[in-house]
C-alpha atoms as a PDB file:
ATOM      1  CA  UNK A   1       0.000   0.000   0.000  1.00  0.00           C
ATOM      2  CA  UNK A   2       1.689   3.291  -1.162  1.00  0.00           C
ATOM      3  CA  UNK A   3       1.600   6.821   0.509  1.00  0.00           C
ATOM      4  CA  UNK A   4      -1.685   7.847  -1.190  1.00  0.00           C
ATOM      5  CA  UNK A   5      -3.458   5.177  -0.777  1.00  0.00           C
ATOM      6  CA  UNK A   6      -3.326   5.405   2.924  1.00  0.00           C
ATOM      7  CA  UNK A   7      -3.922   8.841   2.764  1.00  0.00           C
ATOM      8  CA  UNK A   8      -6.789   8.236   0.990  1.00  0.00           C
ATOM      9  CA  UNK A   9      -8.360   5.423   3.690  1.00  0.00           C
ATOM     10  CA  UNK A  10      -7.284   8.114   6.561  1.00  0.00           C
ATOM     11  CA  UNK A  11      -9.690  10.946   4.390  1.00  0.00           C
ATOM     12  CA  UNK A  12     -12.385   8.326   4.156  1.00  0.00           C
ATOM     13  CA  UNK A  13     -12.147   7.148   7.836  1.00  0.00           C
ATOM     14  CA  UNK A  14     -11.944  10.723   8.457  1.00  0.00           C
ATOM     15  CA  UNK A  15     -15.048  11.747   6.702  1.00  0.00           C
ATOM     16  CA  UNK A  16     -17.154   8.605   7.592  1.00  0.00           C
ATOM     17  CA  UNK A  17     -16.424   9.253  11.901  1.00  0.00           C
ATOM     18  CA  UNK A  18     -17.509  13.128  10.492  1.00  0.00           C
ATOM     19  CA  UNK A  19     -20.705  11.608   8.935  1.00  0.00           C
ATOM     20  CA  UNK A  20     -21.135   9.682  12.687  1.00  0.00           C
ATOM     21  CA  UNK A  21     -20.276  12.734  14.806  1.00  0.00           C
ATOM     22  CA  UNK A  22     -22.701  14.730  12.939  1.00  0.00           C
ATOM     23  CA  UNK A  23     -25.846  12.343  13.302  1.00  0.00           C
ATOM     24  CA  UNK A  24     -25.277  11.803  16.684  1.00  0.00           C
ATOM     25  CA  UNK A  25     -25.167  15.658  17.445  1.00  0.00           C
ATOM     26  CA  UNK A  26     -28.237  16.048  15.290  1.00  0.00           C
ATOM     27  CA  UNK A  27     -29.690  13.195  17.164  1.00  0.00           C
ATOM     28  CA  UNK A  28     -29.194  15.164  20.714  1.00  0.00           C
ATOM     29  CA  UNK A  29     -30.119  17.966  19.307  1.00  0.00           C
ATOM     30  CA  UNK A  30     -33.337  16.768  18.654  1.00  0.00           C
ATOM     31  CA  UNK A  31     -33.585  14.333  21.705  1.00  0.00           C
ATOM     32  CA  UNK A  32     -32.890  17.269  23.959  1.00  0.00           C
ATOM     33  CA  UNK A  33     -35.526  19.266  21.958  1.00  0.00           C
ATOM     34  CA  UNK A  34     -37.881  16.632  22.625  1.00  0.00           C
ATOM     35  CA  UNK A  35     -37.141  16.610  26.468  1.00  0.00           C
ATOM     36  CA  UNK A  36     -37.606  20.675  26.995  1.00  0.00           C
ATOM     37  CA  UNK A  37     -40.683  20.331  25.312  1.00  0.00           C
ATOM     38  CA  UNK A  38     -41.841  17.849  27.786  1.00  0.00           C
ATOM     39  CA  UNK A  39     -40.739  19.657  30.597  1.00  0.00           C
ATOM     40  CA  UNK A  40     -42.473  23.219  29.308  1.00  0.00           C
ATOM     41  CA  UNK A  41     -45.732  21.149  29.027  1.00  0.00           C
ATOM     42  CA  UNK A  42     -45.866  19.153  32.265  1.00  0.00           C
ATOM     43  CA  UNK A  43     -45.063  22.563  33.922  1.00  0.00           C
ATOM     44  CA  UNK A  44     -47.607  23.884  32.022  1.00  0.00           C
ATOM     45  CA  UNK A  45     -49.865  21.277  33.291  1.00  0.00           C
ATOM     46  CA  UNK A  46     -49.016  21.376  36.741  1.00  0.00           C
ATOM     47  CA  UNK A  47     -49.159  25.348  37.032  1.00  0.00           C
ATOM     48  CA  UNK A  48     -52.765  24.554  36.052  1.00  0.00           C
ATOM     49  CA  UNK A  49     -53.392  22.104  38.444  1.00  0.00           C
ATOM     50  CA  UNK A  50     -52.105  23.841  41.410  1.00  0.00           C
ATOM     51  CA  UNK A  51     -54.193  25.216  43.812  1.00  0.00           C
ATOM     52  CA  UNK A  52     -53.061  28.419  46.135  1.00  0.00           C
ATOM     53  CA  UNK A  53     -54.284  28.618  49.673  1.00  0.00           C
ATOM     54  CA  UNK A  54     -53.869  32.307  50.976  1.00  0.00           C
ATOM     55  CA  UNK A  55     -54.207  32.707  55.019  1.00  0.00           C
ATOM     56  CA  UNK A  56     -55.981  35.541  55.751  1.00  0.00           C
ATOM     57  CA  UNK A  57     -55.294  36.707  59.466  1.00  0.00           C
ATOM     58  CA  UNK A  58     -57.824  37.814  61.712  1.00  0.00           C
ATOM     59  CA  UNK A  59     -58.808  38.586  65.212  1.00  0.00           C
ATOM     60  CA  UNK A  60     -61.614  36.184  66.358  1.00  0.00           C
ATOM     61  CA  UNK A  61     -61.029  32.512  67.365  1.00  0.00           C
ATOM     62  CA  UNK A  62     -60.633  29.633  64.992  1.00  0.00           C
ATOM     63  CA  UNK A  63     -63.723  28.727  62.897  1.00  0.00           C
ATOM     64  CA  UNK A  64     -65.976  25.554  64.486  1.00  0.00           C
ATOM     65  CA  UNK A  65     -68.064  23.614  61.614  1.00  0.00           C
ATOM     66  CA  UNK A  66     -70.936  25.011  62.829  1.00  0.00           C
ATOM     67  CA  UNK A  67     -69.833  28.454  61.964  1.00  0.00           C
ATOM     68  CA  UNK A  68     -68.792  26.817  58.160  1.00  0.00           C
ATOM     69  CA  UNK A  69     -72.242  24.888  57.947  1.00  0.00           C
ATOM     70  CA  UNK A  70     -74.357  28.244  58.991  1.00  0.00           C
ATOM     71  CA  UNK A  71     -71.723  30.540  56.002  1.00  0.00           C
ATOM     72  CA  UNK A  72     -72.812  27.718  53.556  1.00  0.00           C
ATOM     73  CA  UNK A  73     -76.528  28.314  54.940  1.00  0.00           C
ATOM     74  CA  UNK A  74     -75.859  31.725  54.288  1.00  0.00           C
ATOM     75  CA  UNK A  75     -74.730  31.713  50.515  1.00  0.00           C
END
């Protein structure tokens, strides 16, 4: 095998682990496309889901369930 010729097999070898390099970047690329997107929508989802509680303080003492069932009464 002469000087060109393995010059020739180290430009192909070269090219082909190029090729490789390339599709598996492209491949991540879209894989970790495909992940954001599935974290955007579950947080999407959840933020939707979630349910705030805000404590409102006052003066008087704790509510009984008589005082909630008469305030549903009331409504």
């Amino acid at each position: 095998m002469g000087g060109s010729e393995l010059a020739e097999l180290g430009r192909s070898a070269g090219e082909t682990i190029d090729d490789a390099v390339m599709a598996v970047s492209r491949d991540l690329d879209d894989f970790s496309q495909s992940v954001n997107d599935s974290i955007n929508a579950y947080n999407a989802t959840e933020n939707d889901a979630a349910v705030t509680f805000q404590h409102t303080a006052h003066g008087g003492p704790a509510m009984t369930m008589d005082d909630l069932l008469r305030m549903r009464e009331e409504q």
